[in-house]
ModelCIF file with pLDDT and N, C-alpha, C, O atoms, coordinates in Angstrom:
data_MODEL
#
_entry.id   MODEL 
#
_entity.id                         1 
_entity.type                       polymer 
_entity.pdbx_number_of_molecules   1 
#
_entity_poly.entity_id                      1 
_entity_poly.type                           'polypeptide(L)' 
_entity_poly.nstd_linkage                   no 
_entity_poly.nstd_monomer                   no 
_entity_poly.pdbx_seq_one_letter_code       
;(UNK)(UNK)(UNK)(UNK)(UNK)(UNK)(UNK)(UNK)(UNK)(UNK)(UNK)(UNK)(UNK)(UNK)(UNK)(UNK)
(UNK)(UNK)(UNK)(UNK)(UNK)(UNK)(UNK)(UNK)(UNK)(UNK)(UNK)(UNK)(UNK)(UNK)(UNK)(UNK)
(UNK)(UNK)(UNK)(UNK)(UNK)(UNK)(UNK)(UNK)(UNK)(UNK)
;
_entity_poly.pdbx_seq_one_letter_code_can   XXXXXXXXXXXXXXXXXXXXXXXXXXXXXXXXXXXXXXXXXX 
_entity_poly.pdbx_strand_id                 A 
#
loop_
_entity_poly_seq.entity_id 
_entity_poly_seq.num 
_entity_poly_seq.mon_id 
_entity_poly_seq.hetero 
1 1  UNK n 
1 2  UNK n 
1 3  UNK n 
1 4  UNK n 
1 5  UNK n 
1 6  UNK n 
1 7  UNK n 
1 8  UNK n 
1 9  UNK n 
1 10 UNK n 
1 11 UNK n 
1 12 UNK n 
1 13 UNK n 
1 14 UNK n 
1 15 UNK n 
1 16 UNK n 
1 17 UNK n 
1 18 UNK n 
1 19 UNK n 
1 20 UNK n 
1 21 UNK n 
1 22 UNK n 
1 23 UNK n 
1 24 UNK n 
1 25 UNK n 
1 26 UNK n 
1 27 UNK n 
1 28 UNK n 
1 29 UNK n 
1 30 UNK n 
1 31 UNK n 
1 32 UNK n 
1 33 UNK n 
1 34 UNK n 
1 35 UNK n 
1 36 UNK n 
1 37 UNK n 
1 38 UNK n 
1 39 UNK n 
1 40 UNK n 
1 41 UNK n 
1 42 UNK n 
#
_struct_asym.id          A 
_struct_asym.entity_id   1 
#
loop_
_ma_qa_metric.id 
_ma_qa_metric.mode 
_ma_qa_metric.name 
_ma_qa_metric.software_group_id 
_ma_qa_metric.type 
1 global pLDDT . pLDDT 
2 local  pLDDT . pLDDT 
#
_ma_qa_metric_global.metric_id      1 
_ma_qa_metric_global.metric_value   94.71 
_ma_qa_metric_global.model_id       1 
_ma_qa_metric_global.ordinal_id     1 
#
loop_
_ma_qa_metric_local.label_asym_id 
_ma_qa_metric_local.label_comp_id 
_ma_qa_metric_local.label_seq_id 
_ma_qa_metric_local.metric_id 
_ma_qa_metric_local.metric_value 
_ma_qa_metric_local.model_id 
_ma_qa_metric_local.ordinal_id 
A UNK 1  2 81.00 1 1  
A UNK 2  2 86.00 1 2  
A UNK 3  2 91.00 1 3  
A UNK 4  2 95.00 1 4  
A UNK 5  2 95.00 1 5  
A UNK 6  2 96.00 1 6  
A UNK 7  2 97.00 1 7  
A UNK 8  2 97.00 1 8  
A UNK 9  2 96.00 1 9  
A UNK 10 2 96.00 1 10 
A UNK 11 2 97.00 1 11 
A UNK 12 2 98.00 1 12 
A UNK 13 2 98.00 1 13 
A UNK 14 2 98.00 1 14 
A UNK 15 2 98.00 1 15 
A UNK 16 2 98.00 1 16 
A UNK 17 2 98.00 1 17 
A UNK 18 2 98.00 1 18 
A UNK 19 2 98.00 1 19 
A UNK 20 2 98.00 1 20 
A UNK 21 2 98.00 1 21 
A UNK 22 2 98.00 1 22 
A UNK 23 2 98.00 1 23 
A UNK 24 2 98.00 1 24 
A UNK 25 2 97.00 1 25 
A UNK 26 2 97.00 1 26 
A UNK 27 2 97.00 1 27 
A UNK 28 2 96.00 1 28 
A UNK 29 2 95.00 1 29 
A UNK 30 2 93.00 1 30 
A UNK 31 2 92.00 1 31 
A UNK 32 2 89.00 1 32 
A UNK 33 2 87.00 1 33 
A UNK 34 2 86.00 1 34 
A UNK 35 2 90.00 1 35 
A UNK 36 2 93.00 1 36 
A UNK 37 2 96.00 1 37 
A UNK 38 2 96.00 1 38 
A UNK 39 2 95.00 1 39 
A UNK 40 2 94.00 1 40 
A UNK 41 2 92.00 1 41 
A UNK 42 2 92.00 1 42 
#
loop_
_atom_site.group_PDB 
_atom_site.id 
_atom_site.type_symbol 
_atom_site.label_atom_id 
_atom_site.label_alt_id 
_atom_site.label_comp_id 
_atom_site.label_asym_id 
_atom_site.label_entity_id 
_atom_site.label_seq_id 
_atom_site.pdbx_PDB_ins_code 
_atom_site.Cartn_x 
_atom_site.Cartn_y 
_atom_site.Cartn_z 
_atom_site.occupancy 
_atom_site.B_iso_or_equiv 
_atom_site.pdbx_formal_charge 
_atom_site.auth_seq_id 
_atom_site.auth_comp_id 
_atom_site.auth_asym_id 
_atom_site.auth_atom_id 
_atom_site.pdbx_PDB_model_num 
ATOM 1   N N  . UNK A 1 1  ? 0.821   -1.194  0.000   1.00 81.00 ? 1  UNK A N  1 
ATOM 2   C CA . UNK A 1 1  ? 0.000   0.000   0.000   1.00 81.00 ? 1  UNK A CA 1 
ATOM 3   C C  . UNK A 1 1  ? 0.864   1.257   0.000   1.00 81.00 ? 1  UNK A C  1 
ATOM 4   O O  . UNK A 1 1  ? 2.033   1.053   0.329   1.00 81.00 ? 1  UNK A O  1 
ATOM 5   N N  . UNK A 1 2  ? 0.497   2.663   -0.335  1.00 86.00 ? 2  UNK A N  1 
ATOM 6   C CA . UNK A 1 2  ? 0.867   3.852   -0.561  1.00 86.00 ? 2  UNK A CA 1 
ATOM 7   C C  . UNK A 1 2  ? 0.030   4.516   -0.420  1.00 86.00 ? 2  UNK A C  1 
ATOM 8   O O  . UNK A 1 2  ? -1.059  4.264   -0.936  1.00 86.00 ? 2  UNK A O  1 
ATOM 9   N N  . UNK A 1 3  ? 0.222   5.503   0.263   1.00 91.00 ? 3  UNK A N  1 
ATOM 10  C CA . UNK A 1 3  ? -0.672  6.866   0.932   1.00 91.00 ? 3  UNK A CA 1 
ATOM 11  C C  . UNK A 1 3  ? 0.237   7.949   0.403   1.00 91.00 ? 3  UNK A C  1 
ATOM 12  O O  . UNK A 1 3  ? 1.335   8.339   0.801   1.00 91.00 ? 3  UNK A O  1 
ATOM 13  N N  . UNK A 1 4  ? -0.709  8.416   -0.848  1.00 95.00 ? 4  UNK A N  1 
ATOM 14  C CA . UNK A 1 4  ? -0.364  9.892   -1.161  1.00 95.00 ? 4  UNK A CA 1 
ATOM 15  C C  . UNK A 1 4  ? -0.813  11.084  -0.961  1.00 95.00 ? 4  UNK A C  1 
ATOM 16  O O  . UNK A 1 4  ? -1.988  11.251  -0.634  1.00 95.00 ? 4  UNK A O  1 
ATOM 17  N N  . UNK A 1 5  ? -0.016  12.041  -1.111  1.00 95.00 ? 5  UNK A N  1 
ATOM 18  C CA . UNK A 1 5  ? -1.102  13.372  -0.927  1.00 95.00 ? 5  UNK A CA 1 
ATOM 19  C C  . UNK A 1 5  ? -2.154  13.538  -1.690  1.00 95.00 ? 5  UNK A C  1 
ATOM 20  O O  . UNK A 1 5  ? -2.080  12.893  -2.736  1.00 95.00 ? 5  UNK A O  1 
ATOM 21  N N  . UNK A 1 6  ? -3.108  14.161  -1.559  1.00 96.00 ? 6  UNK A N  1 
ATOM 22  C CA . UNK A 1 6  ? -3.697  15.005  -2.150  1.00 96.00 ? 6  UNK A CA 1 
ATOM 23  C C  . UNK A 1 6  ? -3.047  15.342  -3.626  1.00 96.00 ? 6  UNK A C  1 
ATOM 24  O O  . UNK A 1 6  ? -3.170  14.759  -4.704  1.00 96.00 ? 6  UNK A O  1 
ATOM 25  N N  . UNK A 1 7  ? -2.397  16.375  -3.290  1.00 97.00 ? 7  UNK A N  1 
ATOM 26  C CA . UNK A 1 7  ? -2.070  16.956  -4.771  1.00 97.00 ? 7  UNK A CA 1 
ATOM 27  C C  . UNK A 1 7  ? -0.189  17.517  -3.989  1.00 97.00 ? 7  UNK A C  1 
ATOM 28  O O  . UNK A 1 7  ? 0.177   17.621  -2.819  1.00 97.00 ? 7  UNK A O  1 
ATOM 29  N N  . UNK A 1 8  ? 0.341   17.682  -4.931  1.00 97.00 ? 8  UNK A N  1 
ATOM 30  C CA . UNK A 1 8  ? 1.767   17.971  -5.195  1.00 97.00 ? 8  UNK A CA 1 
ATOM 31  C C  . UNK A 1 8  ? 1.726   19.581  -5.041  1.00 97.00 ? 8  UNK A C  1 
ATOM 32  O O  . UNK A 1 8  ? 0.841   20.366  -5.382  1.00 97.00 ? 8  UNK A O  1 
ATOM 33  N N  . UNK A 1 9  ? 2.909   19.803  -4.449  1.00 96.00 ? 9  UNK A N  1 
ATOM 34  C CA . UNK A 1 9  ? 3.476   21.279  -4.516  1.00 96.00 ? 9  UNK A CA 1 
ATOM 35  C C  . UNK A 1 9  ? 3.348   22.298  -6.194  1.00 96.00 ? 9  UNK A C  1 
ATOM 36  O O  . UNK A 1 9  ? 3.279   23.520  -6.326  1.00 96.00 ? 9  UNK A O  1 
ATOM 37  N N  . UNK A 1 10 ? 3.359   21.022  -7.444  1.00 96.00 ? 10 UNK A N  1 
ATOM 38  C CA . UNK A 1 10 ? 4.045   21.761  -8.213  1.00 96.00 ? 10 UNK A CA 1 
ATOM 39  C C  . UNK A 1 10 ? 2.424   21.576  -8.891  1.00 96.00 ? 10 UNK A C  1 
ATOM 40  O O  . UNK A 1 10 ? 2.287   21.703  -10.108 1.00 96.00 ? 10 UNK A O  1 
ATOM 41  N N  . UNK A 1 11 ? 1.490   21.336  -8.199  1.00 97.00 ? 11 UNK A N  1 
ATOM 42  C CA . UNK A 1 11 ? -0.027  21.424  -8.776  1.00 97.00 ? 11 UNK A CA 1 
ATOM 43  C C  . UNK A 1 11 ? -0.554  19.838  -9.743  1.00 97.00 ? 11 UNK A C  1 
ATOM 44  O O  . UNK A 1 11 ? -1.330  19.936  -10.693 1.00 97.00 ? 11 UNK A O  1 
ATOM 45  N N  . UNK A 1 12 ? -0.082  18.718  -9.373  1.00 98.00 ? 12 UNK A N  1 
ATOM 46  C CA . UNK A 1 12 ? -0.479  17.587  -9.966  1.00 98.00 ? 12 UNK A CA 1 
ATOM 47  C C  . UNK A 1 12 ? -1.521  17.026  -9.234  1.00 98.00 ? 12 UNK A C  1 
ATOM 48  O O  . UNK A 1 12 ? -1.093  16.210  -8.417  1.00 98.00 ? 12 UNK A O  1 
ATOM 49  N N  . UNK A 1 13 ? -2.905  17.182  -9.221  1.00 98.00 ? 13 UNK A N  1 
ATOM 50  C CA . UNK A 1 13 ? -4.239  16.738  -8.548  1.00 98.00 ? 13 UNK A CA 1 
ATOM 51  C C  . UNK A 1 13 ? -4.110  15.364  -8.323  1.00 98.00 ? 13 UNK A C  1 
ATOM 52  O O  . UNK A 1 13 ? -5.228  14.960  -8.644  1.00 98.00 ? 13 UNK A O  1 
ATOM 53  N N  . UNK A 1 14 ? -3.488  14.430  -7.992  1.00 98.00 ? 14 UNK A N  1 
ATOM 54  C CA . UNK A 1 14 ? -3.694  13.251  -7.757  1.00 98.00 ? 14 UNK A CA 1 
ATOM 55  C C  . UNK A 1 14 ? -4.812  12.699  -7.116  1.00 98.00 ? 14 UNK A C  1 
ATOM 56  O O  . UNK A 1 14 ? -5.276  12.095  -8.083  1.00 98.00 ? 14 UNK A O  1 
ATOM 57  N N  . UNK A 1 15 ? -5.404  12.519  -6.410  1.00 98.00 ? 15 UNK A N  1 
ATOM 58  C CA . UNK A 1 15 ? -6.837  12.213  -6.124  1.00 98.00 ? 15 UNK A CA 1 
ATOM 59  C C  . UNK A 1 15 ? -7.914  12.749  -7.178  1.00 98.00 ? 15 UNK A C  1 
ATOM 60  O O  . UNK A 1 15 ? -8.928  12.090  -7.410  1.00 98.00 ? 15 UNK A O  1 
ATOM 61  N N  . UNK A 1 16 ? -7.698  13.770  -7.703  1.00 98.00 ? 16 UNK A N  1 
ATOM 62  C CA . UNK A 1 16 ? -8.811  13.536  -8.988  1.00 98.00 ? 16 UNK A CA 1 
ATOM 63  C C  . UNK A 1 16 ? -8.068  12.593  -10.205 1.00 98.00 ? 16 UNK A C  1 
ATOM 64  O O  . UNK A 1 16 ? -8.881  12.007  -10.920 1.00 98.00 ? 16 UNK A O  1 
ATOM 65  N N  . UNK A 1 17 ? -7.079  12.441  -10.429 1.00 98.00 ? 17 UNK A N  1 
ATOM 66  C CA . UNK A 1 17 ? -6.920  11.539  -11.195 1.00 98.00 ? 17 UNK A CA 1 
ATOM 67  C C  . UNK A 1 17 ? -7.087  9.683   -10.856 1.00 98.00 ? 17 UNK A C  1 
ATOM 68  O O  . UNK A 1 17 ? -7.263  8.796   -11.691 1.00 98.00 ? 17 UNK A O  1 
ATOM 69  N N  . UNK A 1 18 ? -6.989  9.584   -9.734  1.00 98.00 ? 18 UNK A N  1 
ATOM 70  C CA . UNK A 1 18 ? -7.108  7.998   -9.013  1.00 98.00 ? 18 UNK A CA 1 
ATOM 71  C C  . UNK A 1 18 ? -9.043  8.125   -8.555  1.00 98.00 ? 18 UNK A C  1 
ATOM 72  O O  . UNK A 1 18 ? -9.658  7.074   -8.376  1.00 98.00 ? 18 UNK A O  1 
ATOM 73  N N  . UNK A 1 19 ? -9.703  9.364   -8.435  1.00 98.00 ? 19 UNK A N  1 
ATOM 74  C CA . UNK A 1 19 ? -10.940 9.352   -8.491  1.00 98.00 ? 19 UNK A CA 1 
ATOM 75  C C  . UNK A 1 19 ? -11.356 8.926   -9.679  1.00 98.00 ? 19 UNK A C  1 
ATOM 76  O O  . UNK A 1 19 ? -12.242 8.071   -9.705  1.00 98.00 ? 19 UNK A O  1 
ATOM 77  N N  . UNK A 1 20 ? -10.879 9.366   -10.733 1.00 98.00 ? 20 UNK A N  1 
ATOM 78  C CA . UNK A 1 20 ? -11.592 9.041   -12.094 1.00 98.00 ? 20 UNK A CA 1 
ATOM 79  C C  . UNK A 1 20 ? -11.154 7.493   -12.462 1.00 98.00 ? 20 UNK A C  1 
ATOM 80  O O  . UNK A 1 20 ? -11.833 6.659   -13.062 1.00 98.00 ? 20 UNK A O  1 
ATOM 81  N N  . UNK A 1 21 ? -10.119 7.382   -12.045 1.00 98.00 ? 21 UNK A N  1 
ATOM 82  C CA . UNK A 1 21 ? -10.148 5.822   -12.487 1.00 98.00 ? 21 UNK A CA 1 
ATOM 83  C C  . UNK A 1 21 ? -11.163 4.855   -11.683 1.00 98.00 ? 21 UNK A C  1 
ATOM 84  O O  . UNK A 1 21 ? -11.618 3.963   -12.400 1.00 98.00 ? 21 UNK A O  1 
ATOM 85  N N  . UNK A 1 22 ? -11.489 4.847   -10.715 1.00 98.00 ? 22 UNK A N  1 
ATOM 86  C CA . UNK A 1 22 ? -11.755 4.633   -9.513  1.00 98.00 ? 22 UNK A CA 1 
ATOM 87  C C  . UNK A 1 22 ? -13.340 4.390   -10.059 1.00 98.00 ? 22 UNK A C  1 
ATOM 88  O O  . UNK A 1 22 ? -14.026 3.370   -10.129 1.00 98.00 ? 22 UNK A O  1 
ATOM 89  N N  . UNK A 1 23 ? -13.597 5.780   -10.407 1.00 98.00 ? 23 UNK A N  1 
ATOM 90  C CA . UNK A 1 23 ? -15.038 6.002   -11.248 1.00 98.00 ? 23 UNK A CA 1 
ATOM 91  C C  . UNK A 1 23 ? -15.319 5.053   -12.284 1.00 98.00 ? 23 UNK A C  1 
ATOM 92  O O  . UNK A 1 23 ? -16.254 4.254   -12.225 1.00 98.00 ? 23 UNK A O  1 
ATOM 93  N N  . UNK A 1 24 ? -14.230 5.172   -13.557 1.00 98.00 ? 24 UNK A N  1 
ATOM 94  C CA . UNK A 1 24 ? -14.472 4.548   -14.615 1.00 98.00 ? 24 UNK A CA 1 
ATOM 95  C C  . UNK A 1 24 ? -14.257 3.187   -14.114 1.00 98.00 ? 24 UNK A C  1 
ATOM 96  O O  . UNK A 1 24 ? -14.634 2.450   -15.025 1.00 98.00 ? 24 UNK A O  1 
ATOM 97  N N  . UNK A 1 25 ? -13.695 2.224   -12.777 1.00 97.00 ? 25 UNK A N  1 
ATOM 98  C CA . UNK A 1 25 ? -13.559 0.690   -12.804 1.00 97.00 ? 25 UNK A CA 1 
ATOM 99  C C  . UNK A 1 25 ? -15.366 0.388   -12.259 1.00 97.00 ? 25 UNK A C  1 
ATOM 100 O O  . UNK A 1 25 ? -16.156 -0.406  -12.770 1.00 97.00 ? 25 UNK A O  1 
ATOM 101 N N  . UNK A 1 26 ? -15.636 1.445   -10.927 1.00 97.00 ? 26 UNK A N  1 
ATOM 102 C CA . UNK A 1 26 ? -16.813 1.173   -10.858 1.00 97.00 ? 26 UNK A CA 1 
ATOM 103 C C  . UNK A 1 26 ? -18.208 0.790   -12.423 1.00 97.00 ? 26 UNK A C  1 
ATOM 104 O O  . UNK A 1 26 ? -18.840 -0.229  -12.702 1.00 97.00 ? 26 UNK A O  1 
ATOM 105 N N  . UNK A 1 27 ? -18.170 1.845   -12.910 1.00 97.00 ? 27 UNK A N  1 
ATOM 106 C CA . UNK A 1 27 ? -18.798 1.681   -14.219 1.00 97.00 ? 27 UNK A CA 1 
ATOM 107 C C  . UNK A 1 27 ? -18.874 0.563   -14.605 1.00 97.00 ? 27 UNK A C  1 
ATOM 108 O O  . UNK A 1 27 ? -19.951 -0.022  -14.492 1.00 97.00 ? 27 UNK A O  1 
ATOM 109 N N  . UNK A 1 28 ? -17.865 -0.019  -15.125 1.00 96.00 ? 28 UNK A N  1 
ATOM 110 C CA . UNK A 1 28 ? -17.609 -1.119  -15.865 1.00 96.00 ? 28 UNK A CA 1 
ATOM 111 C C  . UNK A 1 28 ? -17.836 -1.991  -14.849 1.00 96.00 ? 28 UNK A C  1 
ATOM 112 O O  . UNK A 1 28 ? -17.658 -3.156  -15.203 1.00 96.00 ? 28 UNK A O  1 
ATOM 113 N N  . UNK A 1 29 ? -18.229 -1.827  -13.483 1.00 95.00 ? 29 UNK A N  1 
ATOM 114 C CA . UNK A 1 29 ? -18.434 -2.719  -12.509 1.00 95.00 ? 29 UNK A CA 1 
ATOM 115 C C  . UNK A 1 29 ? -16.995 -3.552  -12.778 1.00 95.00 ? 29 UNK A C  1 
ATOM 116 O O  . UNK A 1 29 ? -17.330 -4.659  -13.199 1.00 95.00 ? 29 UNK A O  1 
ATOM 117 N N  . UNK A 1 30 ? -15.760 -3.477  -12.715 1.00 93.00 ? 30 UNK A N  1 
ATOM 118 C CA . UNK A 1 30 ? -14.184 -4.192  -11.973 1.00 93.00 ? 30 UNK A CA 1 
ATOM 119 C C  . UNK A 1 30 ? -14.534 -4.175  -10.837 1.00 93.00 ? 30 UNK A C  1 
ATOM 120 O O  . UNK A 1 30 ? -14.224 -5.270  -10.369 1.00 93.00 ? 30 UNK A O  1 
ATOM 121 N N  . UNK A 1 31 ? -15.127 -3.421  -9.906  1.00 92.00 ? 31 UNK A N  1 
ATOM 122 C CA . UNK A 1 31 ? -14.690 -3.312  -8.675  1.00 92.00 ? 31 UNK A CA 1 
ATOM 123 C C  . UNK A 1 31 ? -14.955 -4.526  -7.668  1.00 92.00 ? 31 UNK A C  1 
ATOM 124 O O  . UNK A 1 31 ? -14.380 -4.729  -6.599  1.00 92.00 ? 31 UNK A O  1 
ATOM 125 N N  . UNK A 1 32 ? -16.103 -5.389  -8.347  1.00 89.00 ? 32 UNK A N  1 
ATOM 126 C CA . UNK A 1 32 ? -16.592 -6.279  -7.376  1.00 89.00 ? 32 UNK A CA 1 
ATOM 127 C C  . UNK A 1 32 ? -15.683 -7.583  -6.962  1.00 89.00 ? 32 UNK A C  1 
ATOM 128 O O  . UNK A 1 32 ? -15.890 -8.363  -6.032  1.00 89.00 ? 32 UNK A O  1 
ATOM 129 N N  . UNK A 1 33 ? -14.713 -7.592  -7.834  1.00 87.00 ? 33 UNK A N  1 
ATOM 130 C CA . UNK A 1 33 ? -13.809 -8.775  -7.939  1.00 87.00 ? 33 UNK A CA 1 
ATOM 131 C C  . UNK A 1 33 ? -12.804 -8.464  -7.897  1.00 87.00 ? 33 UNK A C  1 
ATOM 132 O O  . UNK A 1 33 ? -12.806 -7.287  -8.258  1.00 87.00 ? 33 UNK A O  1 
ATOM 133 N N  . UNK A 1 34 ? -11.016 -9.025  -7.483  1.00 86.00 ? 34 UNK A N  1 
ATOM 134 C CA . UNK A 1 34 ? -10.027 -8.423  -7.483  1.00 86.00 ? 34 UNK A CA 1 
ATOM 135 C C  . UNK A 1 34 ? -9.481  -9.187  -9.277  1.00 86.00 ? 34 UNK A C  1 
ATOM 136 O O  . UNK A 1 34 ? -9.482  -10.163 -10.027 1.00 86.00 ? 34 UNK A O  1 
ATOM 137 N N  . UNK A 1 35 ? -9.145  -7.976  -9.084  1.00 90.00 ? 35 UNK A N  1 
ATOM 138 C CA . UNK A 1 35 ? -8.032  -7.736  -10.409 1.00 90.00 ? 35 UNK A CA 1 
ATOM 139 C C  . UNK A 1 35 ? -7.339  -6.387  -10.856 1.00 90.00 ? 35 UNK A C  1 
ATOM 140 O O  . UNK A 1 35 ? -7.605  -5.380  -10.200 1.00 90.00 ? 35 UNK A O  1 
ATOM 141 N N  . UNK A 1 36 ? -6.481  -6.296  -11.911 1.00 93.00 ? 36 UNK A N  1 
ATOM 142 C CA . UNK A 1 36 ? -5.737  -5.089  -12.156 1.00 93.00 ? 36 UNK A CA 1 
ATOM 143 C C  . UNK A 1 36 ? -7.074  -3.638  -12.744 1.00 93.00 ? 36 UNK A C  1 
ATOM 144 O O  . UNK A 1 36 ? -7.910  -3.478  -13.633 1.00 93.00 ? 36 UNK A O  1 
ATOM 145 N N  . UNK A 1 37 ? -6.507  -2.875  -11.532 1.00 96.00 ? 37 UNK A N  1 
ATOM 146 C CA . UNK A 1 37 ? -7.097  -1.488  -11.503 1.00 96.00 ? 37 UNK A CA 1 
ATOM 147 C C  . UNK A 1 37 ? -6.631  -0.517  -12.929 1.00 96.00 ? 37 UNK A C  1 
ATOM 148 O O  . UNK A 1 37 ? -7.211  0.545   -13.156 1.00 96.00 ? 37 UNK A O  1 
ATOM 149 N N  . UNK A 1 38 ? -5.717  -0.944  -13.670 1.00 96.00 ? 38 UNK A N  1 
ATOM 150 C CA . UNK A 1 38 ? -5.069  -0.519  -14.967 1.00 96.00 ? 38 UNK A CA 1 
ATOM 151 C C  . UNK A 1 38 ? -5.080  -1.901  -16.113 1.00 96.00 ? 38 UNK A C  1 
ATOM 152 O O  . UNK A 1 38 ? -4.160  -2.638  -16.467 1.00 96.00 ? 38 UNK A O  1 
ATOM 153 N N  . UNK A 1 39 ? -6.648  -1.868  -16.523 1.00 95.00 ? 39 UNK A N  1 
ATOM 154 C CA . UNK A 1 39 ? -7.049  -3.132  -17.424 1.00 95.00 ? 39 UNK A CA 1 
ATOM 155 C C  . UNK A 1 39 ? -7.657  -2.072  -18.561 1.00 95.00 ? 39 UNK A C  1 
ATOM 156 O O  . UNK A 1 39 ? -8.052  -0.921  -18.376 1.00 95.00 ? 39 UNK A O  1 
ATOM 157 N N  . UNK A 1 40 ? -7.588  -3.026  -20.089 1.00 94.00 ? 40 UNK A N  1 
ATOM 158 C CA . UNK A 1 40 ? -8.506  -2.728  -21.096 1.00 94.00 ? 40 UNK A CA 1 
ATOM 159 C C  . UNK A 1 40 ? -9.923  -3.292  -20.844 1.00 94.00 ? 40 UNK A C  1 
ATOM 160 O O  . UNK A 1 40 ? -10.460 -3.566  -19.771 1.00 94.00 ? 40 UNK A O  1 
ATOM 161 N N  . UNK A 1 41 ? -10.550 -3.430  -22.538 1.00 92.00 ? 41 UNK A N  1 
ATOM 162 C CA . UNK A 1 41 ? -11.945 -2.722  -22.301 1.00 92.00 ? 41 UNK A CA 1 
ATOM 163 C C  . UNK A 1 41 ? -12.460 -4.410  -22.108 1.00 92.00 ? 41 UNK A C  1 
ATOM 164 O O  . UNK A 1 41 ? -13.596 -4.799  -22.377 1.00 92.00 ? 41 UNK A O  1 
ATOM 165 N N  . UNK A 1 42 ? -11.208 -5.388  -21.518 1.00 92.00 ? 42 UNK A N  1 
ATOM 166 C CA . UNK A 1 42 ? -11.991 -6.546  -21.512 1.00 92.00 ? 42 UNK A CA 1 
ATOM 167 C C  . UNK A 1 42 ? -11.715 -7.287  -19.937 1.00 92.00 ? 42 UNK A C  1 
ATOM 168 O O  . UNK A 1 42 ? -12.283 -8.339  -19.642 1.00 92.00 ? 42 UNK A O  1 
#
């Protein structure tokens, strides 16, 4: 595991970017089962 900030000094939003993925695995419903959080459209 890794605990990041928020967002970076030099302005890189990280939590909106791991939100949106986060978003788009829900969608596709990934989330209910383990597997890779960085998968294609299958």
């Amino acid at each position: 595991m890794f605990l990041l900030a928020t967002s970076t000094k030099s302005g890189i939003q990280i939590r909106r970017w791991i939100e949106r993925l986060s978003n788009l695995l829900i969608t596709e419903n990934r989330h209910r089962r383990a597997g890779p959080a960085f998968c294609d459209e299958l």
